[in-house]
Protein backbone atom coordinates (compact mmCIF):
# COMPACT_ATOMS: atom_id res chain seq x y z
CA UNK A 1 0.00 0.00 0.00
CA UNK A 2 1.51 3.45 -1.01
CA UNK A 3 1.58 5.51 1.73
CA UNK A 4 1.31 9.42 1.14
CA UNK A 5 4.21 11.31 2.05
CA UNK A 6 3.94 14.01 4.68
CA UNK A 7 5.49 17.39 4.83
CA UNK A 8 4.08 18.45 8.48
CA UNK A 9 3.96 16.71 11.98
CA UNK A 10 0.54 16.46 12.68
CA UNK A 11 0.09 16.51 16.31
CA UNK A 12 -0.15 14.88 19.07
CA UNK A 13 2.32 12.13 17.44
CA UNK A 14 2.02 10.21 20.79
CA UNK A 15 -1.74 10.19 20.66
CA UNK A 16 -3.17 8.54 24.20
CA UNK A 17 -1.92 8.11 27.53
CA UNK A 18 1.84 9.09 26.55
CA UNK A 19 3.06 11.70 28.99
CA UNK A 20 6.69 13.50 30.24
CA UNK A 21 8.46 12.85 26.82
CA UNK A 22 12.36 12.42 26.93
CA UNK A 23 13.91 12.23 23.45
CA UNK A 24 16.89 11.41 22.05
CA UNK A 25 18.95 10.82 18.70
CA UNK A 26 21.48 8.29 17.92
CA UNK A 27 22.82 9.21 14.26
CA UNK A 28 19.93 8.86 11.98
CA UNK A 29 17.43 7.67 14.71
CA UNK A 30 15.02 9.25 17.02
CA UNK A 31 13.66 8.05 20.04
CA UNK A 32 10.61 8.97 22.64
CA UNK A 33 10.39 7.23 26.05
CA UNK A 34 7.19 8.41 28.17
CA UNK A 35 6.17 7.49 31.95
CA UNK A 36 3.57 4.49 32.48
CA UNK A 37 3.03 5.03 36.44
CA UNK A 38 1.23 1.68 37.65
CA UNK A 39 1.20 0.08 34.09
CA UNK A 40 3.18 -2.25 32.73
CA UNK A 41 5.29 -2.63 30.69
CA UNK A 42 7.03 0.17 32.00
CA UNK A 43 8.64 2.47 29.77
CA UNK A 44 7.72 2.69 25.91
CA UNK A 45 9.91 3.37 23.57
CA UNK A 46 8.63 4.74 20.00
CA UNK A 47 11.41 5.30 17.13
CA UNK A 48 11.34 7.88 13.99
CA UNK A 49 13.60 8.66 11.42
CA UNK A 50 11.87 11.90 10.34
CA UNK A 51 10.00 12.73 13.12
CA UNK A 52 6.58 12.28 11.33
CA UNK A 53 5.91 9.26 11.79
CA UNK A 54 6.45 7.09 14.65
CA UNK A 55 6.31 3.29 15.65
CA UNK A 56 6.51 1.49 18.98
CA UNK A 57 9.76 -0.98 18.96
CA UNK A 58 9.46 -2.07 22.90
CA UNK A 59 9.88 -1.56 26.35
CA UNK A 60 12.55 -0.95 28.16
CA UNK A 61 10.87 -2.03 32.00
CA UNK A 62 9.69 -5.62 31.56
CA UNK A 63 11.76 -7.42 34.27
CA UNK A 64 13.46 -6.51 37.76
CA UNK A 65 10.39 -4.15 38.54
CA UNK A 66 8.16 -4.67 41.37
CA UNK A 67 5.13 -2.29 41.16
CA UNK A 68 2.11 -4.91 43.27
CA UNK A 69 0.68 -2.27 45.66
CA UNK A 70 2.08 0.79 44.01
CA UNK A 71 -0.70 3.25 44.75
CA UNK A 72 -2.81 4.91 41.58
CA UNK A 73 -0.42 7.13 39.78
CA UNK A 74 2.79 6.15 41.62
CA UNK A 75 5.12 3.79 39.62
CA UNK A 76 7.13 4.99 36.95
CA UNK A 77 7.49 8.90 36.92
CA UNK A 78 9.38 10.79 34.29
CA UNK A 79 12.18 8.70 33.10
CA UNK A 80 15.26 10.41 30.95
CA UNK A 81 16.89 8.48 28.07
CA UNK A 82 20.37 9.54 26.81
CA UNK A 83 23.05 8.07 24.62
CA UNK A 84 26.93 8.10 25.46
CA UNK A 85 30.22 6.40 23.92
CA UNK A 86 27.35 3.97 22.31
CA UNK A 87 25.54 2.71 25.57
CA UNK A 88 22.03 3.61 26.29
CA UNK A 89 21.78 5.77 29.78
CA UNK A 90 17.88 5.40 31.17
CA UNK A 91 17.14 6.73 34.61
CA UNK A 92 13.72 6.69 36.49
CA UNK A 93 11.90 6.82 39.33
CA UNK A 94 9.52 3.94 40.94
CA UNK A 95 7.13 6.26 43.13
CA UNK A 96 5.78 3.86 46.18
CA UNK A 97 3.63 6.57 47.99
CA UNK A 98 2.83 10.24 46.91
CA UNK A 99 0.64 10.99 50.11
CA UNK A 100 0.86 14.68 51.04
CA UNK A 101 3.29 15.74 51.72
CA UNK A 102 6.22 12.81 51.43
CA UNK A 103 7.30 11.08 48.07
CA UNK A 104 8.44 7.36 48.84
CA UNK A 105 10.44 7.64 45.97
CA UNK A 106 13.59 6.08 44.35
CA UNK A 107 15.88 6.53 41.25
CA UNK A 108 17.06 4.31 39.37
CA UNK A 109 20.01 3.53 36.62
CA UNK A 110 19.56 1.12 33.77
CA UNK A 111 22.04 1.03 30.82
CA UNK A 112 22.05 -0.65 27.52
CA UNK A 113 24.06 -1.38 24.14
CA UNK A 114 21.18 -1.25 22.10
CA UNK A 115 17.90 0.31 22.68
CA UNK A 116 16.02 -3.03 22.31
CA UNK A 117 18.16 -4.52 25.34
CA UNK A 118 19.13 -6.08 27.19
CA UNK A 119 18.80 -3.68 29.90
CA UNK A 120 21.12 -4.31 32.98
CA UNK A 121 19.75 -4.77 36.62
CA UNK A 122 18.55 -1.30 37.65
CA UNK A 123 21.28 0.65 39.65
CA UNK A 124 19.88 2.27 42.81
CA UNK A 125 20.87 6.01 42.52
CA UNK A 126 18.62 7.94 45.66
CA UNK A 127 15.53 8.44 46.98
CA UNK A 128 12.89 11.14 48.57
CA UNK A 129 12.88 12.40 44.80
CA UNK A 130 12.26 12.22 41.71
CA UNK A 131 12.36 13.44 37.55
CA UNK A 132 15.77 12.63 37.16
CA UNK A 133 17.83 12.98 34.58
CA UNK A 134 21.49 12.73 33.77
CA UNK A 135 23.86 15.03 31.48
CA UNK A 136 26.87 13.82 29.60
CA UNK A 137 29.69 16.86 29.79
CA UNK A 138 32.23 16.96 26.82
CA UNK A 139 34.66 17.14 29.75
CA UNK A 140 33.85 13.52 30.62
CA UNK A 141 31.78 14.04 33.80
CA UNK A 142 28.42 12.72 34.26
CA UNK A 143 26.03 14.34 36.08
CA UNK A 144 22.79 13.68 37.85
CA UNK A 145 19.83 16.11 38.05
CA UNK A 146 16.26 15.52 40.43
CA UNK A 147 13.80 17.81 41.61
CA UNK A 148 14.34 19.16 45.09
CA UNK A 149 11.30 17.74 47.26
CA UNK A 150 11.42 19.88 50.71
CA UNK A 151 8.42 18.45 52.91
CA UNK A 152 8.93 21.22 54.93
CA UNK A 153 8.17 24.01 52.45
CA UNK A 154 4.72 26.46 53.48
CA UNK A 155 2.00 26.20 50.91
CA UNK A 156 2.56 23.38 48.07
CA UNK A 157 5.58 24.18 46.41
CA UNK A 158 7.23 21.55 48.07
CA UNK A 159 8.82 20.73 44.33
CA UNK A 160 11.58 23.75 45.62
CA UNK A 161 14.53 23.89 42.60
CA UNK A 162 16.34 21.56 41.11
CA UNK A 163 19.48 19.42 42.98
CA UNK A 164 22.86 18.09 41.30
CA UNK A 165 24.97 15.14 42.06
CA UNK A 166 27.99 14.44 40.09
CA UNK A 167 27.88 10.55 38.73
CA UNK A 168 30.61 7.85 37.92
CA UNK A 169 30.11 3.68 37.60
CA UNK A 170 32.19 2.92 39.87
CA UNK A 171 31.32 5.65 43.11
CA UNK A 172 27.47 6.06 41.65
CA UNK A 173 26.50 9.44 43.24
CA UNK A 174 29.60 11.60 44.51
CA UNK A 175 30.50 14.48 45.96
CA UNK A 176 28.69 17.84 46.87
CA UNK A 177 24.79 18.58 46.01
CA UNK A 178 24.19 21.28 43.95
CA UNK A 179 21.11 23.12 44.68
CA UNK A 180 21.68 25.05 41.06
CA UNK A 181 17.90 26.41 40.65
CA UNK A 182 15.29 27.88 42.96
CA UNK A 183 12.68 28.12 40.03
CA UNK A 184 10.39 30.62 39.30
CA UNK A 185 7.33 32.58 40.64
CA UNK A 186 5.12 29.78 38.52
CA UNK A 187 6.82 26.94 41.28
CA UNK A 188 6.26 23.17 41.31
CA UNK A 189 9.94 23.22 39.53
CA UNK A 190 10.50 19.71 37.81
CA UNK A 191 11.66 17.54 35.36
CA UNK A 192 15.12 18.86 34.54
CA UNK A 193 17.15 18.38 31.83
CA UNK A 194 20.28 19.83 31.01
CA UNK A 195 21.93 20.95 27.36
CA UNK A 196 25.04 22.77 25.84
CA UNK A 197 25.01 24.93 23.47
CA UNK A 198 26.98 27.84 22.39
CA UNK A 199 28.77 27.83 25.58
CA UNK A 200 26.35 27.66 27.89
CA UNK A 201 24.67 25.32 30.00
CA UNK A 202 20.89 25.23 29.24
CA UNK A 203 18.42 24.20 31.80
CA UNK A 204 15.33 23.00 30.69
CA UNK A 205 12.07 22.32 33.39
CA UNK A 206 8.42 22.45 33.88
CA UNK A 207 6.77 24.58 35.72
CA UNK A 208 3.46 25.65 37.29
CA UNK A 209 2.11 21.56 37.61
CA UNK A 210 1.16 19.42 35.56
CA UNK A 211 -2.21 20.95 35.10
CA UNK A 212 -3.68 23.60 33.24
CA UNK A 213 -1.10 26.41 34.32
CA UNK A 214 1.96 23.90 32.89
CA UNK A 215 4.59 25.47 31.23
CA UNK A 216 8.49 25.28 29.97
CA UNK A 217 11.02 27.42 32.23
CA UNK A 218 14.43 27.52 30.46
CA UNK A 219 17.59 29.16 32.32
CA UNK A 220 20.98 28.94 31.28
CA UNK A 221 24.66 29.32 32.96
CA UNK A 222 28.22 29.80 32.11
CA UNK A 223 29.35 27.30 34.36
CA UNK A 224 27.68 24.02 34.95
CA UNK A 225 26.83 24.76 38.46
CA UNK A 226 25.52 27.79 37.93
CA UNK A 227 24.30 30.61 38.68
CA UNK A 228 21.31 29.80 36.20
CA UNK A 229 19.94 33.21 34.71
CA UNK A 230 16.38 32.84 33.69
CA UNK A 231 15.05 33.43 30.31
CA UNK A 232 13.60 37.33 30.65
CA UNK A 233 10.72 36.04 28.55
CA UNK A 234 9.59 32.90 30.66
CA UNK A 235 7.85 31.29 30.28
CA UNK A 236 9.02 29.90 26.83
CA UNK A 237 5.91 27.96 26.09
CA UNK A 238 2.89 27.09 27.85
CA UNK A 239 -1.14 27.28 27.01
CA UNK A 240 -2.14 28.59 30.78
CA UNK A 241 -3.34 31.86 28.98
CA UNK A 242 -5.81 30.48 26.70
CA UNK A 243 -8.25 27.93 27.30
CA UNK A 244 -9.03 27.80 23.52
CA UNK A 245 -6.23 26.66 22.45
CA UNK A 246 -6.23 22.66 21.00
CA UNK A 247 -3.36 21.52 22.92
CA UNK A 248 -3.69 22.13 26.41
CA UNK A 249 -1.43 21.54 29.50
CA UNK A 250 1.75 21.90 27.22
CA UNK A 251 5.28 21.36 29.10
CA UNK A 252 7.29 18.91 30.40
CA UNK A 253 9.67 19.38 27.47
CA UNK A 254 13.12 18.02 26.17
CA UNK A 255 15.18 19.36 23.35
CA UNK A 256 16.59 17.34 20.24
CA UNK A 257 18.89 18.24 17.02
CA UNK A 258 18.55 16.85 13.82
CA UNK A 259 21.44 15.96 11.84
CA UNK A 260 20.28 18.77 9.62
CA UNK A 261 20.88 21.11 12.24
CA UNK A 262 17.02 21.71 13.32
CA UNK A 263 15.70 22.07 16.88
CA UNK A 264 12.48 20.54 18.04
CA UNK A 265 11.11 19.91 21.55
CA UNK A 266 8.89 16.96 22.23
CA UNK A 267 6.51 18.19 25.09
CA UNK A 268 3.66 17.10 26.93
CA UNK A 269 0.03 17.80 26.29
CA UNK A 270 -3.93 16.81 26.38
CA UNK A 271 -6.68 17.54 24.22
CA UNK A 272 -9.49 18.34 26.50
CA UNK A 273 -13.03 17.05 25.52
CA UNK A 274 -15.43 19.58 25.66
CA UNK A 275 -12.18 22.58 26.89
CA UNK A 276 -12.82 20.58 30.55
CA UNK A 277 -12.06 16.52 30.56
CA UNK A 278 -8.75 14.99 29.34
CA UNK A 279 -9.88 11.75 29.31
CA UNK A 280 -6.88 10.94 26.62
CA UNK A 281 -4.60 11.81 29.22
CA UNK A 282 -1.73 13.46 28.52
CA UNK A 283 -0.11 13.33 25.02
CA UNK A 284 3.25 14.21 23.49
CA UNK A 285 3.53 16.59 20.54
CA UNK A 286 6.56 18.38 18.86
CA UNK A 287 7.27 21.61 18.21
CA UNK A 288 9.85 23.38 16.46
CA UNK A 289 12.29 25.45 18.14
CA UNK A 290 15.05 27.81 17.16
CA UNK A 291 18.14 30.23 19.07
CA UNK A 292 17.58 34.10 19.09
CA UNK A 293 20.74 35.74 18.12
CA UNK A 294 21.21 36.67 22.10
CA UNK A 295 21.11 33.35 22.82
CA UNK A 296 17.65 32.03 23.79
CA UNK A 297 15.18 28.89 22.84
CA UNK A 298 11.61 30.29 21.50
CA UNK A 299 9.02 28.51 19.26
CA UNK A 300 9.74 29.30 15.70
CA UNK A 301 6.14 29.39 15.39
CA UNK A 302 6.03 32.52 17.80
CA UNK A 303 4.69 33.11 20.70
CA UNK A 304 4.15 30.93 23.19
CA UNK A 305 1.55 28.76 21.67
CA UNK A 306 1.97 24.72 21.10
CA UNK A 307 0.75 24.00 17.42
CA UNK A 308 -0.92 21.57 16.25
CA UNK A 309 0.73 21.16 12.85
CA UNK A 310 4.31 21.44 12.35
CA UNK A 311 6.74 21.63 9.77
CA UNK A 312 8.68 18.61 9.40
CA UNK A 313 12.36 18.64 9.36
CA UNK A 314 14.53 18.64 6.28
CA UNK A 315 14.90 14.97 6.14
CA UNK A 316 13.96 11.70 4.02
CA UNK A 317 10.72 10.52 4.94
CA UNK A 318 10.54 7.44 6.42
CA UNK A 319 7.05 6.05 7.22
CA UNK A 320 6.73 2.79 8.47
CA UNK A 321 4.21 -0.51 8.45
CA UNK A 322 2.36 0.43 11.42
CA UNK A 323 1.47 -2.78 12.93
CA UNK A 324 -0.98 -1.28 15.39
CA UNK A 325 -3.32 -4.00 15.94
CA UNK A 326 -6.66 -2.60 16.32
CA UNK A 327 -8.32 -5.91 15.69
CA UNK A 328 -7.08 -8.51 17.98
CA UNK A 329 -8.29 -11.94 17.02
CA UNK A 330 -5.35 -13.39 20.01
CA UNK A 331 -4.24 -16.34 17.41
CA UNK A 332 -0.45 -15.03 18.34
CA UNK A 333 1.26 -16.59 20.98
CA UNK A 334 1.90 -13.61 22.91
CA UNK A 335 -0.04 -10.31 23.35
CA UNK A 336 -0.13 -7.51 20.75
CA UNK A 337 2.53 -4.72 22.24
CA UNK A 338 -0.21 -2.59 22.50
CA UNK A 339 -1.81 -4.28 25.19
CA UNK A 340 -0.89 -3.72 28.64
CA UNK A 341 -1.76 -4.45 32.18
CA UNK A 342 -1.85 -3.61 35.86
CA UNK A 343 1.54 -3.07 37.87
CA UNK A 344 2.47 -7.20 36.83
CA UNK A 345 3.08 -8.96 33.58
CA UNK A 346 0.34 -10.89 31.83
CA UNK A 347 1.64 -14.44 32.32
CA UNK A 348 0.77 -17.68 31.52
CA UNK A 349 -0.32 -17.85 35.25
CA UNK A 350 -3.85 -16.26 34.37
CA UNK A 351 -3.75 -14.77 30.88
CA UNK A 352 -3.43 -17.36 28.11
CA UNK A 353 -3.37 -17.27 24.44
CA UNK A 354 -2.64 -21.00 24.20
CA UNK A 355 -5.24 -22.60 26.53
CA UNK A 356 -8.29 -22.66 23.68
CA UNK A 357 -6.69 -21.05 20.39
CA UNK A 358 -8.13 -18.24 19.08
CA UNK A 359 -9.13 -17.02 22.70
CA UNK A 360 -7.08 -14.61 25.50
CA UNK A 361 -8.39 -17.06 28.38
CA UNK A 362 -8.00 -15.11 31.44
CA UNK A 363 -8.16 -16.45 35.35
CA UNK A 364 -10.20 -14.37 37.54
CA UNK A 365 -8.56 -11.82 39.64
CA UNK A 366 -9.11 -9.40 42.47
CA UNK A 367 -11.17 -6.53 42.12
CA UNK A 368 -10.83 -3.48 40.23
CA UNK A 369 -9.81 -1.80 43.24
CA UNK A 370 -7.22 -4.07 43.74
CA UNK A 371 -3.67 -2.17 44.18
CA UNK A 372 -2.28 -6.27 43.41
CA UNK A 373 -3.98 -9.14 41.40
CA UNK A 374 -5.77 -7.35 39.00
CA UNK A 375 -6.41 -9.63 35.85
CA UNK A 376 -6.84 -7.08 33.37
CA UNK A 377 -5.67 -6.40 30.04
CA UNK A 378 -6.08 -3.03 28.49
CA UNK A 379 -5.51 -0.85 25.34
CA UNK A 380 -5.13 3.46 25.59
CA UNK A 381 -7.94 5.01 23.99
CA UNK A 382 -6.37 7.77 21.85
CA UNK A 383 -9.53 9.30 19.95
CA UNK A 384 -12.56 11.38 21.54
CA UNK A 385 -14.57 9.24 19.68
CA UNK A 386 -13.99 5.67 19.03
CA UNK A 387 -15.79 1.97 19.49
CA UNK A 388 -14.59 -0.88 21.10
CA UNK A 389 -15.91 -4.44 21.33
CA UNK A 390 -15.29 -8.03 22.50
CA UNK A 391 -16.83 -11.45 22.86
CA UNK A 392 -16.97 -13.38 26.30
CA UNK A 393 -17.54 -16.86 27.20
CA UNK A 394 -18.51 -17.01 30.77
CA UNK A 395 -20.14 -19.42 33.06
CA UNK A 396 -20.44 -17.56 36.39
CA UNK A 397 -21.28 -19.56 39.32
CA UNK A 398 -21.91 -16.61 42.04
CA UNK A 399 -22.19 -12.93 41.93
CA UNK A 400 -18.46 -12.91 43.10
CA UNK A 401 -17.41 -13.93 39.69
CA UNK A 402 -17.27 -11.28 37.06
CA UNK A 403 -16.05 -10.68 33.25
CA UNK A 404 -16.58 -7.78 30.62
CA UNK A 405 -15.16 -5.03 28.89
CA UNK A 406 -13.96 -2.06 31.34
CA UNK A 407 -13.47 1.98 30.71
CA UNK A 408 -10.75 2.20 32.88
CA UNK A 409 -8.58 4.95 34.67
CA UNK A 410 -8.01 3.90 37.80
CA UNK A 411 -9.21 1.97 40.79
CA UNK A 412 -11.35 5.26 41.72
CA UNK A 413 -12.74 6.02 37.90
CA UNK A 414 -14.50 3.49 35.71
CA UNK A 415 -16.76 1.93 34.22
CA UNK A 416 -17.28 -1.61 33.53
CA UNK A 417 -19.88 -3.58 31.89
CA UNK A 418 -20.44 -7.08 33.03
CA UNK A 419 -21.36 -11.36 33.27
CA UNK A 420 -21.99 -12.59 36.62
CA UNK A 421 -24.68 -14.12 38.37
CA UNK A 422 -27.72 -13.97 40.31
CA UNK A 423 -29.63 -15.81 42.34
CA UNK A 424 -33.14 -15.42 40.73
CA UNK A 425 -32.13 -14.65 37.02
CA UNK A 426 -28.98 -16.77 36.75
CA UNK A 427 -26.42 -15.49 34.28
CA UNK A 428 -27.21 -12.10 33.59
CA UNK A 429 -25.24 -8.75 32.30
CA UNK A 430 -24.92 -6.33 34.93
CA UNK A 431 -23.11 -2.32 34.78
CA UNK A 432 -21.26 -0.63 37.80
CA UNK A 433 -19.17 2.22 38.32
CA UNK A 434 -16.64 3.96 40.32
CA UNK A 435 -16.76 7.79 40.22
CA UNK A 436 -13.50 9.21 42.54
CA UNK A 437 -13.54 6.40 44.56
CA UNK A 438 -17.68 6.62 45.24
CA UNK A 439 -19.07 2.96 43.97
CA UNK A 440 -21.88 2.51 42.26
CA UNK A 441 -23.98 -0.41 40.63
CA UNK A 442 -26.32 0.65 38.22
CA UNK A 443 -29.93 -0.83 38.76
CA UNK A 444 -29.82 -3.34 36.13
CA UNK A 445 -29.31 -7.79 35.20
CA UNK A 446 -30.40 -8.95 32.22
CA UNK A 447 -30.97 -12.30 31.39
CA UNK A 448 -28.41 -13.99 29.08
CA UNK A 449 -29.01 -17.07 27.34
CA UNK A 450 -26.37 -17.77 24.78
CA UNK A 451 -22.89 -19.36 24.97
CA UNK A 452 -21.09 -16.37 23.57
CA UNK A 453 -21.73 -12.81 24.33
CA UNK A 454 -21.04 -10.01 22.58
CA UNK A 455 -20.30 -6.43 24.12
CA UNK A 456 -19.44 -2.99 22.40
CA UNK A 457 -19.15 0.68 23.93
CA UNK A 458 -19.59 3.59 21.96
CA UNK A 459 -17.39 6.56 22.87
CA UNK A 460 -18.54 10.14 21.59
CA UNK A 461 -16.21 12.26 23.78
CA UNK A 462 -17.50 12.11 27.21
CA UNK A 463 -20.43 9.78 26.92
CA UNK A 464 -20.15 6.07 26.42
CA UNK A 465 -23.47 4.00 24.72
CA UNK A 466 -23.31 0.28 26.27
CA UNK A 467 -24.51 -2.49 24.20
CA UNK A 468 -24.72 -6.45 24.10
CA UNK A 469 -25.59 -8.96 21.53
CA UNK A 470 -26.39 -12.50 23.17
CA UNK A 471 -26.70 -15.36 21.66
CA UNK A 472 -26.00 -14.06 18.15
CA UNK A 473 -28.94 -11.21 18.36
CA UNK A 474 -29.18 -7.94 17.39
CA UNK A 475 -26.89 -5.11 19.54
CA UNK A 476 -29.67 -4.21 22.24
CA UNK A 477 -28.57 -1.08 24.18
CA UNK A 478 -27.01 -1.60 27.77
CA UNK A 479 -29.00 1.00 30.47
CA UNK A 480 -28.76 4.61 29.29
CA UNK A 481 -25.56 6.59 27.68
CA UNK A 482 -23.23 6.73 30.70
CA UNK A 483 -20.91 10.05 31.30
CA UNK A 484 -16.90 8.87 31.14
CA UNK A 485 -16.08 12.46 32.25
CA UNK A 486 -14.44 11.09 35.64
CA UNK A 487 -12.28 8.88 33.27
CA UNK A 488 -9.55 12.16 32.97
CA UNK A 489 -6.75 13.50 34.14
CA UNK A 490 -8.81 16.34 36.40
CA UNK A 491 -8.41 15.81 39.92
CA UNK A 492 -8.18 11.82 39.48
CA UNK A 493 -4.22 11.10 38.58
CA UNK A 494 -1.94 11.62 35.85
CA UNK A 495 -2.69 8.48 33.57
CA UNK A 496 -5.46 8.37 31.03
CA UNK A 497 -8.25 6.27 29.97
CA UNK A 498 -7.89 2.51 28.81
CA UNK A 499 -10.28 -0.07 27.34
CA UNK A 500 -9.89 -3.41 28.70
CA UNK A 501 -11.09 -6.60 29.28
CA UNK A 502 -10.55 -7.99 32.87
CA UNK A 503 -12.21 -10.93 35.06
CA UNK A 504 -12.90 -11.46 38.54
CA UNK A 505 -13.24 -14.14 41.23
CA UNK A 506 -13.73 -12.64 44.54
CA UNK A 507 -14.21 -16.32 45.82
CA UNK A 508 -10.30 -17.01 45.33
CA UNK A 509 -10.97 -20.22 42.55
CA UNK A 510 -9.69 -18.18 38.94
CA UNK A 511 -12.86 -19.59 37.13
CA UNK A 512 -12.18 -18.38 33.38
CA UNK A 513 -13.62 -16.44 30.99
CA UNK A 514 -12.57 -16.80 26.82
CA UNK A 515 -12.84 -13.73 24.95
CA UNK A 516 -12.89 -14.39 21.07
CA UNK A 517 -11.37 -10.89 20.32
CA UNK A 518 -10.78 -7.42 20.88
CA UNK A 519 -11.77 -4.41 18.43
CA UNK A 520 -11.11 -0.62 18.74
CA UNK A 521 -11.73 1.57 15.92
CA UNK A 522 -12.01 5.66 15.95
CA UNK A 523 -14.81 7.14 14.71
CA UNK A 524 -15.70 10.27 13.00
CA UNK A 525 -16.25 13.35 15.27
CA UNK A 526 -19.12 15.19 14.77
């Protein structure tokens, strides 16, 4: 199939659940890492050679990791990917507990010849923080940047400046911290990372959250350690001014040249539906940057403003076979990379692809507010509008026993349509949800009669239409249109929303459910 060559970056080119972008180049390759919090894998990694378009080649967190009973959100926070005397530098930080106002936190080093692995056991670096990063000198040194937690601090800005620790493989961290930048009046200083250029030591962080005030501080110095001046026209991008503008939420950036020359910044950002729900989570998108002749970083573009198209970079275009698997029919012998699960991986222990062929045969679990056992496999949903759907063959035995297709964010936010049983009607189709933590099942069992049973949800930004086919009927509409907007970002975590399938046996035997295969298609917005 010819595929049409593009001249712009069309963004978000991370579209979904793909936030605090790090990228990199090696020679004539680009690479993206993003955070995953409590799921796993941990740690995408999506590849371009032209920086239009982008495939997912693996991830880099898929052994040695022990996330069971990481709360909502904690996990994997903001990890930094750089390149070195060709090995692979990844650092990253496993977040236990984020309760106000302590971070059980700890850093991480993981290094690599080849971006593909393997990865070598994860080096413990610190803890109490976290967004670290690590900057290769031309002089040799290493050094490792973190955000500067202080518990202590009145009000919230407890994210005070960013510390420095100089690094070596054989001492780890050594010598004197650094505390080389208070920050600026927009606080909540993070995610650091450090550049040269021109002969001076560039400082790039976000500022003002992660919400809709989010922004990109840059300061620079003469001398590594500073002082950092700060750019007289900060912030150097952020949307905090106008709510109108498509790409909300934009910072958390990091800078990359082409071979060419060209500057871009891959940053974070959402697409709220309706200007109020980010139920996509937050994205990455790329801008492109250039130097003013006194020696700063601004958006050739202009202003301040993330776009949403961008011209691409003077390079060959490159497009790949996206294998992105929207129609699972799980005749592989492992899961689609796209699929991913709950802080463990999905083993043979309770999700097989080999027990009946042509079926993902998955053990039931604990429940959906589980923080351990959760049997669930899900996909990000990265349109406003898009339909998923699944078949299930389930023989419940009690009302503990559960299986269906979920709307998930977290164990607070979702929505989840599903078999179980009931004393009076047997086997019957149920729907409950979970709105910031408040639980809800919705006054409804119907009757099922067939072997196989078909479910579907209809996503039109933030409403979702339930429906069920049993027995090989006609799609028969589940309760009313629900409202997903407690699926988002807004006051819930910093994840996004999946579509899953999951199963659950609250009576500890794993009875089974076979699901025939898993569809999710976008639809046209209205």
């Amino acid at each position: 199939m010819e595929t049409k060559t593009l001249v712009t970056i069309q963004n978000p080119i991370l579209k979904g659940f793909n936030p605090d972008p790090c990228i990199v180049r090696v020679e004539e390759d680009f690479y993206i890492i993003t955070s995953t919090f409590e799921w796993f894998p941990g740690i995408p990694v999506y590849h371009s050679r032209d920086l239009v378009h982008w495939r997912h080649i693996t991830n880099i967190l898929t052994d040695h990791v022990e996330f069971e009973g990481n709360p909502d959100s904690a996990g994997v926070w903001a990890p930094a990917l750089s390149f070195h005397d060709g090995l692979f530098y990844l650092v990253y930080t496993d977040v236990k507990r984020s309760k106000y106002p302590f971070k059980d936190a700890h850093n991480y080093l993981r290094t690599a010849e080849k971006i593909t692995g393997p990865w070598s056991e994860p080096v413990f670096l610190n803890s109490g923080s976290f967004d670290p990063s690590l900057f290769h000198d031309d002089d040799g040194r290493k050094w490792f940047l973190n955000v500067h937690w202080d518990y202590r601090m009145e009000g919230r800005n407890k994210s005070a400046g960013i510390v420095m620790q100089e690094y070596s493989e054989e001492e780890k961290l050594k010598g004197p911290v650094f505390h080389i930048f208070e920050g600026t009046d927009l606080r909540k200083t993070e995610a650091p990372h450090l550049y040269k250029h021109g002969g001076y030591y560039y400082l790039v962080t976000a500022e003002g959250g992660t919400g809709s005030t989010h922004a990109v501080t840059v300061a620079r110095a003469k001398n590594i350690t500073g002082p950092y001046k700060v750019d007289p026209e900060n912030p150097m991008m952020t949307s905090a001014h106008d709510e109108s503008l498509p790409l909300q939420k934009a910072g958390h950036a990091s800078l990359v040249e082409t071979q060419t020359g060209e500057w871009f910044i891959a940053h974070l950002c959402s697409r709220p539906v309706h200007g109020k729900y980010s139920i996509l989570g937050r994205e990455t998108a790329l801008q492109r940057v250039k130097w003013t002749d006194d020696g700063w970083l601004r958006l050739e573009s202009g202003g301040r403003e993330a776009q949403m198209e961008v011209q691409a970079p003077k390079l060959p275009p490159h497009p790949f076979e996206l294998d992105e698997n929207r129609y699972d029919d799980f005749d592989e012998k492992q899961l689609h990379p796209a699929w991913n699960t709950l802080r463990m991986a999905a083993d043979e222990s309770w999700c097989s692809l080999s027990e009946r062929k042509g079926h993902a045969r998955i053990k039931g679990g604990e429940s959906l507010h589980s923080l351990y056992r959760q049997h669930l496999i899900a996909r990000r949903q990265q349109h406003v509008c898009c339909e998923v759907e699944t078949a299930i063959d389930f023989k419940p035995e009690s009302f503990l026993q559960m299986a269906g297709l979920v709307l998930y964010y977290n164990t607070d936010n979702y929505v989840y349509v599903f078999i179980s049983f009931d004393e009076k009607k047997g086997e019957c189709l149920g729907i409950m949800k979970c709105v910031k933590g408040e639980f809800e099942k919705l006054d409804i069992c119907i009757p099922l009669s067939g072997e196989t049973v078909k479910v579907k949800a209809v996503i039109q930004y933030d409403q979702a239409q339930f429906y069920y086919a049993d027995n090989g009927g006609t799609w028969t509409e589940v309760f009313t249109a629900v409202s997903i907007a407690h699926l988002s970002d807004e006051g819930n975590g910093f994840t996004g929303n999946f579509a899953g399938i999951c199963v659950q046996d609250l009576k500890g035997t794993g009875l089974p459910a076979d699901f025939d295969y898993f569809s999710y298609k976008e639809l046209k917005t209205k």
